[in-house]
Protein backbone atom coordinates (compact mmCIF):
# COMPACT_ATOMS: atom_id res chain seq x y z
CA UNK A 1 -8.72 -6.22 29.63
CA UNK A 2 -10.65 -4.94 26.48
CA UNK A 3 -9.28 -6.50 23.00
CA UNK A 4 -8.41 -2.61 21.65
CA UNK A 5 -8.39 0.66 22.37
CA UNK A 6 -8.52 3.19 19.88
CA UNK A 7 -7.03 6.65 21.28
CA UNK A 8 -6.50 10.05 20.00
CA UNK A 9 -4.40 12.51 20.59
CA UNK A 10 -5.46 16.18 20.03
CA UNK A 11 -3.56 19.61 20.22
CA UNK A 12 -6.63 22.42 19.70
CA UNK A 13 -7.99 19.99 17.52
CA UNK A 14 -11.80 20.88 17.80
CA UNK A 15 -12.59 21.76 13.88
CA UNK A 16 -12.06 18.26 13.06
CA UNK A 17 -13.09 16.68 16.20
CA UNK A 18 -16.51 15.99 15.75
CA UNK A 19 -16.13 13.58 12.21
CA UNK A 20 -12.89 11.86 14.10
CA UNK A 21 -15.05 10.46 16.82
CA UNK A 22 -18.05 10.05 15.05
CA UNK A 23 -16.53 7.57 12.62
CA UNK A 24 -14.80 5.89 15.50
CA UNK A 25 -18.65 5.46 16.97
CA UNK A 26 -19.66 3.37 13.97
CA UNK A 27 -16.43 1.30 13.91
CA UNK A 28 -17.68 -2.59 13.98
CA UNK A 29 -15.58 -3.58 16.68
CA UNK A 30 -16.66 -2.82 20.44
CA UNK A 31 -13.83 -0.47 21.80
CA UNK A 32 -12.95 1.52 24.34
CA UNK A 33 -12.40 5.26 23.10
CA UNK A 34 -9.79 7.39 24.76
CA UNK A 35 -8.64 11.13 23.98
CA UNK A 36 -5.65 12.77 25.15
CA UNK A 37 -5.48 16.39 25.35
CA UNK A 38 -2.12 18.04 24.52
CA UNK A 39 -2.89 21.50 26.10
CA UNK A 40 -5.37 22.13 24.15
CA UNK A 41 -6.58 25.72 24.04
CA UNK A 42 -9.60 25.98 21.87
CA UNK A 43 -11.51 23.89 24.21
CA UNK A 44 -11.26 20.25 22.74
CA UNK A 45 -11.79 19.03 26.17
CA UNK A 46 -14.84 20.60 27.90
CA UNK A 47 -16.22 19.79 24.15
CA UNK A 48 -15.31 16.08 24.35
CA UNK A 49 -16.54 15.84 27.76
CA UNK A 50 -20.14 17.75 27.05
CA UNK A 51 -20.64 16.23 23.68
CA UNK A 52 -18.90 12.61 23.46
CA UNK A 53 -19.50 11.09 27.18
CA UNK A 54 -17.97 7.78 26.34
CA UNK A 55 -15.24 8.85 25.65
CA UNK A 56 -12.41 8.85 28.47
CA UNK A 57 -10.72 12.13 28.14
CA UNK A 58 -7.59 12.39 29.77
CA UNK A 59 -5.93 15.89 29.94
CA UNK A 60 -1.57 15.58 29.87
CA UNK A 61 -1.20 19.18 30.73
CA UNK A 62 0.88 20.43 27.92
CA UNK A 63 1.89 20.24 24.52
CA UNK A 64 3.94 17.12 25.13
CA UNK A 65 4.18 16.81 20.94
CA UNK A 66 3.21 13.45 19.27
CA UNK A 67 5.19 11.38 20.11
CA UNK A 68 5.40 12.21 23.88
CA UNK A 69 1.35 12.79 24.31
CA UNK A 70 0.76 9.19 22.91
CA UNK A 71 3.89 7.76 25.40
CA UNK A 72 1.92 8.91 28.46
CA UNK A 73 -1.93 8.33 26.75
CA UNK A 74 -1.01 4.69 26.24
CA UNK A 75 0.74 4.18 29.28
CA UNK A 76 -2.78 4.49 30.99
CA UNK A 77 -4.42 2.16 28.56
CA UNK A 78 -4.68 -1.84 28.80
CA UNK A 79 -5.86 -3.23 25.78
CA UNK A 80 -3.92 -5.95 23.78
CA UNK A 81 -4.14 -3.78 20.89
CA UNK A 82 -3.68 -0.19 20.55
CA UNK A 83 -5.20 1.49 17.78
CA UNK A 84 -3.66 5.46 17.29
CA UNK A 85 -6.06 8.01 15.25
CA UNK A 86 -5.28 11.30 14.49
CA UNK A 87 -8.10 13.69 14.90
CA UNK A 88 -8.08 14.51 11.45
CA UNK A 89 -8.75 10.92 10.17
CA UNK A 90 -12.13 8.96 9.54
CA UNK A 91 -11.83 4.75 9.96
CA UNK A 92 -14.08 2.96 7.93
CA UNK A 93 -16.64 1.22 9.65
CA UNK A 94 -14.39 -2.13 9.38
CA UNK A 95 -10.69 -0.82 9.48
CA UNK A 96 -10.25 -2.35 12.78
CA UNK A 97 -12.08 -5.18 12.35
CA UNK A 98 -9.87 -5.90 9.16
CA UNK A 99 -6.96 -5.07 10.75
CA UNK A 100 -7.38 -7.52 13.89
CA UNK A 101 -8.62 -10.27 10.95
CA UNK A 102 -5.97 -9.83 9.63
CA UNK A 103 -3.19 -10.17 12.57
CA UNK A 104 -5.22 -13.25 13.67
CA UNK A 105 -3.76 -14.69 10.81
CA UNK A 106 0.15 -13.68 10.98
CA UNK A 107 1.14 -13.38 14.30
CA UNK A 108 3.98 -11.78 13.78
CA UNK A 109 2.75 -8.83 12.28
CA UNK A 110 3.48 -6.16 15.17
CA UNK A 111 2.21 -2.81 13.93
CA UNK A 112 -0.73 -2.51 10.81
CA UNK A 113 -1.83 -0.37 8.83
CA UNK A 114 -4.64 0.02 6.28
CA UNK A 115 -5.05 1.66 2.73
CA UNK A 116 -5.20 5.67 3.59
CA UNK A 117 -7.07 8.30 1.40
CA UNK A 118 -7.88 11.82 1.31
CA UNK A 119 -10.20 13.58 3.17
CA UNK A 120 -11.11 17.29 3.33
CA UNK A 121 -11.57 18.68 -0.20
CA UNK A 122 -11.54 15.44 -1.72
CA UNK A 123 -13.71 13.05 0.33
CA UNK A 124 -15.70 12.48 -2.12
CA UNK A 125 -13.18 11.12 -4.28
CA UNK A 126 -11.17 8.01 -3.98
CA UNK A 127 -7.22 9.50 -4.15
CA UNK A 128 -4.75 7.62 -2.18
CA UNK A 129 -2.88 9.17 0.21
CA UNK A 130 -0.78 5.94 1.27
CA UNK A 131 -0.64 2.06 0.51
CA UNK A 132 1.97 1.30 2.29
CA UNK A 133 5.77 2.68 2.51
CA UNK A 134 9.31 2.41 1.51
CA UNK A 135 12.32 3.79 3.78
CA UNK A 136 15.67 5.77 2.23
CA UNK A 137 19.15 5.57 2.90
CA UNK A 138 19.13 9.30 3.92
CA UNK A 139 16.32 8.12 6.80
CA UNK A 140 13.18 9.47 5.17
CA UNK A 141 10.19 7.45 4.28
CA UNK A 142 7.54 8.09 1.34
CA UNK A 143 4.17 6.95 0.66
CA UNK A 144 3.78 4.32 -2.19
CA UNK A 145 0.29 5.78 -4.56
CA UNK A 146 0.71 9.24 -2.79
CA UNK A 147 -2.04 11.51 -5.00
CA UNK A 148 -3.05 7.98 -7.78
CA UNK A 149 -6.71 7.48 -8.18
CA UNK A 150 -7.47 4.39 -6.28
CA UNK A 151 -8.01 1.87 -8.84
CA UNK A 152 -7.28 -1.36 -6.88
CA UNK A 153 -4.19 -1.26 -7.88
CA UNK A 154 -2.53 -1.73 -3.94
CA UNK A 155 -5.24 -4.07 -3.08
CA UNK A 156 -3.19 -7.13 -2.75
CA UNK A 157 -1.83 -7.58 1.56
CA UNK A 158 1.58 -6.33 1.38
CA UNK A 159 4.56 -6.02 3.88
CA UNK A 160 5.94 -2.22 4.62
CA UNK A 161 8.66 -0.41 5.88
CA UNK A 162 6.10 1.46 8.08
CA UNK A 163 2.48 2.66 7.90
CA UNK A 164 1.52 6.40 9.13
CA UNK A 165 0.40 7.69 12.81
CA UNK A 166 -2.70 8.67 11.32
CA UNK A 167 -3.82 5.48 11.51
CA UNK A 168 -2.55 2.71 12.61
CA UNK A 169 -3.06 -0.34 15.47
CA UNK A 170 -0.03 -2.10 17.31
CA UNK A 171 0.08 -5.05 19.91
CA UNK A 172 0.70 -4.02 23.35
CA UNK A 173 3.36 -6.35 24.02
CA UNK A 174 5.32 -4.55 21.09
CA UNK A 175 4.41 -1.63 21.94
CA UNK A 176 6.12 -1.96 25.36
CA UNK A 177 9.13 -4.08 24.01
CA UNK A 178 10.09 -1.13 21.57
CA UNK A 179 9.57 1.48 24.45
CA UNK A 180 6.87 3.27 22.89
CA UNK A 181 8.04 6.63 20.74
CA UNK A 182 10.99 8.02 20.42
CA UNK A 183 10.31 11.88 22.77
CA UNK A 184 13.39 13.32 20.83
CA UNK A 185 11.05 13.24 17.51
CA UNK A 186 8.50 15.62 19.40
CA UNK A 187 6.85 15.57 15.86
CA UNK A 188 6.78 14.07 12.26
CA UNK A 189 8.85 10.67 11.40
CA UNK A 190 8.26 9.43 14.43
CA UNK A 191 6.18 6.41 13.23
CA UNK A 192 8.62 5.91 10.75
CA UNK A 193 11.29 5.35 13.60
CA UNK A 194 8.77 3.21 15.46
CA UNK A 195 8.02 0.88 12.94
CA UNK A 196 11.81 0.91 11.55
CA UNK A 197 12.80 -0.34 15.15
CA UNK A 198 10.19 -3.06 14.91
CA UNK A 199 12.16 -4.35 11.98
CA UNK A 200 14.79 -4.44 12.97
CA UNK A 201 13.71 -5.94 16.24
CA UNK A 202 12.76 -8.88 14.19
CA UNK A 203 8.72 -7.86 13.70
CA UNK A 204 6.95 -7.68 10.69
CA UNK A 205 5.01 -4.46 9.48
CA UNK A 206 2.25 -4.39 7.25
CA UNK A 207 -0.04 -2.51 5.09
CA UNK A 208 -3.81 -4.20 4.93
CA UNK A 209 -5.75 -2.93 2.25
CA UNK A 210 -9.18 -4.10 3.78
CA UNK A 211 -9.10 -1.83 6.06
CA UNK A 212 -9.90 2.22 4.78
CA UNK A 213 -9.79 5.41 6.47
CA UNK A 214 -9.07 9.05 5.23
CA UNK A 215 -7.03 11.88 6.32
CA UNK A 216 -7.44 15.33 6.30
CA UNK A 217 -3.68 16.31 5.59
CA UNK A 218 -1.84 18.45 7.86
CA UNK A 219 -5.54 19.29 9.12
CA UNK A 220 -3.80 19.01 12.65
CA UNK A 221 -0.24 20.08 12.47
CA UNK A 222 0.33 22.67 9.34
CA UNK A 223 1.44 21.11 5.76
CA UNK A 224 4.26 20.21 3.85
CA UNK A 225 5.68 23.38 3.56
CA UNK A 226 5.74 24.54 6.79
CA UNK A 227 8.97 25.68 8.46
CA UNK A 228 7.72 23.62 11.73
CA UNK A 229 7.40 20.53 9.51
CA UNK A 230 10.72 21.29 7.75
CA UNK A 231 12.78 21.79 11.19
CA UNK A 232 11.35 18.55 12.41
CA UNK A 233 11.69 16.71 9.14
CA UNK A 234 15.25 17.64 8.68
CA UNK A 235 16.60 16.65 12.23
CA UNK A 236 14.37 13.33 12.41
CA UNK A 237 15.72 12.14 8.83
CA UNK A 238 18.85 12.43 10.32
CA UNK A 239 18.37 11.02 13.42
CA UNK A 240 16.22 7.86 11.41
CA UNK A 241 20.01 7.66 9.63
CA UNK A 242 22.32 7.70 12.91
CA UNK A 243 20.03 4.91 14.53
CA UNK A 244 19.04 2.47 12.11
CA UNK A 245 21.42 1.97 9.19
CA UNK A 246 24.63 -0.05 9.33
CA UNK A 247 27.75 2.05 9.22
CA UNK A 248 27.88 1.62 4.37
CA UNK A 249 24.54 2.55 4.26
CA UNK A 250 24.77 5.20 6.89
CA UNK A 251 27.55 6.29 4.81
CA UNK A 252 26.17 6.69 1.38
CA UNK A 253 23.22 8.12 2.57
CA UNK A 254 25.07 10.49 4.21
CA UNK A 255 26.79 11.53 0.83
CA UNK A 256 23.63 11.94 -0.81
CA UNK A 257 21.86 13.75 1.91
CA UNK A 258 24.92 16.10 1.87
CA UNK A 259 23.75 17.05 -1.79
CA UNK A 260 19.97 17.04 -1.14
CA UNK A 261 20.58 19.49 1.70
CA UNK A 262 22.71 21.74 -0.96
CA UNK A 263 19.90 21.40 -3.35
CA UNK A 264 17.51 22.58 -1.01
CA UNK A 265 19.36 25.43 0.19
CA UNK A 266 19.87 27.34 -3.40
CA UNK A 267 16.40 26.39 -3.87
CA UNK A 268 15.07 28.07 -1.08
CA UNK A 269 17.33 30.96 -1.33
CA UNK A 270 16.68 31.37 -5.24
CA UNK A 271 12.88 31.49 -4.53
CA UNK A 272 13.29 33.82 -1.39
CA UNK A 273 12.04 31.45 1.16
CA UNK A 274 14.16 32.43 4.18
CA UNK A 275 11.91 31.19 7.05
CA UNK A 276 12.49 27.29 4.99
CA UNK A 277 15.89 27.99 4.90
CA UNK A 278 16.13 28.84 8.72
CA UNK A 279 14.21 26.06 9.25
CA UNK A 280 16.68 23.46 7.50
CA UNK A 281 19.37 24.97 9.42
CA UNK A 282 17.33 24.83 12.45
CA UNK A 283 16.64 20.83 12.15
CA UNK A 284 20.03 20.58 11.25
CA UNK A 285 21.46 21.57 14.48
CA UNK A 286 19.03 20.43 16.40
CA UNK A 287 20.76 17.01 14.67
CA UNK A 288 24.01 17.86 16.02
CA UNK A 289 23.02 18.90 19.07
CA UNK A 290 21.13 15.54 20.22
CA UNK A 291 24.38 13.45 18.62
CA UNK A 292 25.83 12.26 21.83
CA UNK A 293 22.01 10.74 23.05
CA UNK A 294 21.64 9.65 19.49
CA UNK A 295 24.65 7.41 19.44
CA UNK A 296 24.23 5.92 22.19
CA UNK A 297 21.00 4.90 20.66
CA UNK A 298 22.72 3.90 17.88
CA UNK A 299 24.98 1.42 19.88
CA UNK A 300 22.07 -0.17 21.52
CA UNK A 301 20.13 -0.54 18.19
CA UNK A 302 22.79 -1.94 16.26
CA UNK A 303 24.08 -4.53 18.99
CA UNK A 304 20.66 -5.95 19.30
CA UNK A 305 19.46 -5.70 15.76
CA UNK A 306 18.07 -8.83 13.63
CA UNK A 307 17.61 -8.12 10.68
CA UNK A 308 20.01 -6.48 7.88
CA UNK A 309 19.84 -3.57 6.25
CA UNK A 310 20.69 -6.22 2.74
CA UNK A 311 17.52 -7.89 3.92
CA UNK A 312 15.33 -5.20 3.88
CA UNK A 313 16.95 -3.62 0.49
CA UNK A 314 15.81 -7.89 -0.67
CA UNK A 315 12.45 -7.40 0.46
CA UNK A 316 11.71 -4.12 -1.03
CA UNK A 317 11.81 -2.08 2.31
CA UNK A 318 14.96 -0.09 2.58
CA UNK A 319 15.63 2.01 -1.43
CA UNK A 320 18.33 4.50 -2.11
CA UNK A 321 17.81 8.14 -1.68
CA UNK A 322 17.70 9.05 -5.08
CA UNK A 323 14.41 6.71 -5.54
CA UNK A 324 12.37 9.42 -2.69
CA UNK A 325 14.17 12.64 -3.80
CA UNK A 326 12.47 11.69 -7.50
CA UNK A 327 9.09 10.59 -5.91
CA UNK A 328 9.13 13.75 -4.84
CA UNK A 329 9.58 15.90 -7.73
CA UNK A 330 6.48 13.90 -8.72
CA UNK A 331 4.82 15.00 -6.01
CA UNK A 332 5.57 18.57 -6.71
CA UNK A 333 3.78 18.41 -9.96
CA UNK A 334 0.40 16.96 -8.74
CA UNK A 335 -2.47 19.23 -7.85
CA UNK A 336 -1.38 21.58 -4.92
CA UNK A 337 -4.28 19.78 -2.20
CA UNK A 338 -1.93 16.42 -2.78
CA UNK A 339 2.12 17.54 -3.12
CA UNK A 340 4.48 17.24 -1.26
């Protein structure tokens, strides 16, 4: 059995392809390298398999989203740590080998992640894109330094709520003890659930600054604005709320999500953006509809749960609402390439 895998999952991914596993190439660390295809139509895999031989290419058949594609990719892979890269990310030549360093040394650190910066338009630049995260009361997460200049200012080992699928490496044996992704997500927040489950499964979470890479934002899905993102975003925030916080948190997060949701409505109407307003209604009931299978998640997370949603508000994990919904009318005002 190899020490770690790193594997990628692509959905006509090709544009970015190339810089993805060419980066991975030069990573420190002897791995073995393993794409899965998600249906691809643009030919990611007769490129993979004519350009990048080493790489194991596996094709899944369909658009099985993110979070299913990665369920079935890792289920054919054996290392003791798995190490997920999106196709439009870059590691750093050491962001494994800092990241394995670094769970050497706390072993109960389940799921890592390193300091995350910009690609594309601003690779030559140093602008954080995530050092780490904090999770909300109405089941979102956001990015702590999202659009700063890196400074050194996160460069200190800290724990976090969660780190993002773009990159990110995970023991095996927590892996299977968590069951892998949540398939209801299909896409977006599903790391967030992941690593929120690890919590509260009594696993630690952290964000390694050592360890770089950049992202190419939305590169591989669409951005912020998108009404795919904002369909999935709204049902997954909700569904993040159902399964993980105890019944006063659920409860005032609800209250304030009720609000958000009002906010967002006028403001999409007032600015004439019908296909985000169909979208929030969209992820809504696509919400209600999963409710019954969402409970009963709920009921299962709850009765086995270790830690408390008090502990995590202690440790600086779990904020209210309010604190995200103003992070991102930050983010609104920053240069269009990094808001939200």
């Amino acid at each position: 059995m190899t020490q770690a895998a790193v594997v990628i999952l692509t959905y006509n991914s090709r544009a970015f392809l190339d810089d993805c596993l060419a980066s991975v190439r030069r990573l420190s660390t002897p791995v073995e390298v393993v794409l899965a295809d998600n249906g691809s139509t643009d030919g990611t895999l007769d490129h993979v398999r004519r350009n990048w031989p080493h790489v194991r290419a596996l094709d899944l058949g369909r658009n099985w989203g993110f979070a299913g594609g990665y369920n079935r990719a890792l289920a054919q892979v054996t290392a003791d740590w798995l190490a997920l890269i999106n196709p439009d990310a870059a590691p750093a030549p050491d962001w494994l080998a800092a990241l394995l360093t670094f769970a050497a040394e706390h072993p109960r650190a389940a799921i890592l992640g390193g300091k995350l910066l910009f690609g594309g338009a601003d690779a030559g630049q140093r602008i954080l894109q995530c050092a780490g995260t904090r999770v909300t009361d109405a089941g979102t997460a956001f990015e702590v330094g999202w659009g700063e200049p890196d400074r050194g200012q996160y460069d200190a080992a800290q724990i976090t709520a969660s780190v993002p699928g773009a990159a990110l490496l995970i023991r095996r044996t927590a892996w299977q003890a968590l069951g892998g992704f949540d398939e209801s997500y299909f896409t977006y927040l599903e790391d967030v659930d992941l690593c929120w489950r690890a919590w509260l499964a009594g696993h630690e979470v952290w964000y390694v600054p050592q360890a770089e890479a950049r992202h190419y934002f939305g590169g591989s899905a669409g951005g912020r604005a998108s009404p795919f993102r904002i369909r999935w975003m709204q049902r997954n925030r909700y569904a993040n709320m159902l399964k993980h916080l105890e019944a006063g948190t659920l409860l005032r997060g609800a209250i304030t999500s009720a609000g958000y949701d009002l906010y967002r409505m006028l403001e999409f109407a007032g600015q004439g953006q019908w296909a985000g307003l169909r979208a929030l209604a969209a992820g809504t009931l696509a919400f209600w509809s999963a409710l019954p299978d969402l409970l009963a998640q709920r009921r299962r997370l709850q009765k086995r749960r270790r830690v408390r949603d008090a502990d995590l508000r202690a440790r600086g994990l779990l904020v209210p609402a309010l604190a995200a919904f103003r992070e991102y009318r930050r983010l609104a005002r920053l240069p269009r390439s990094h808001a939200a």
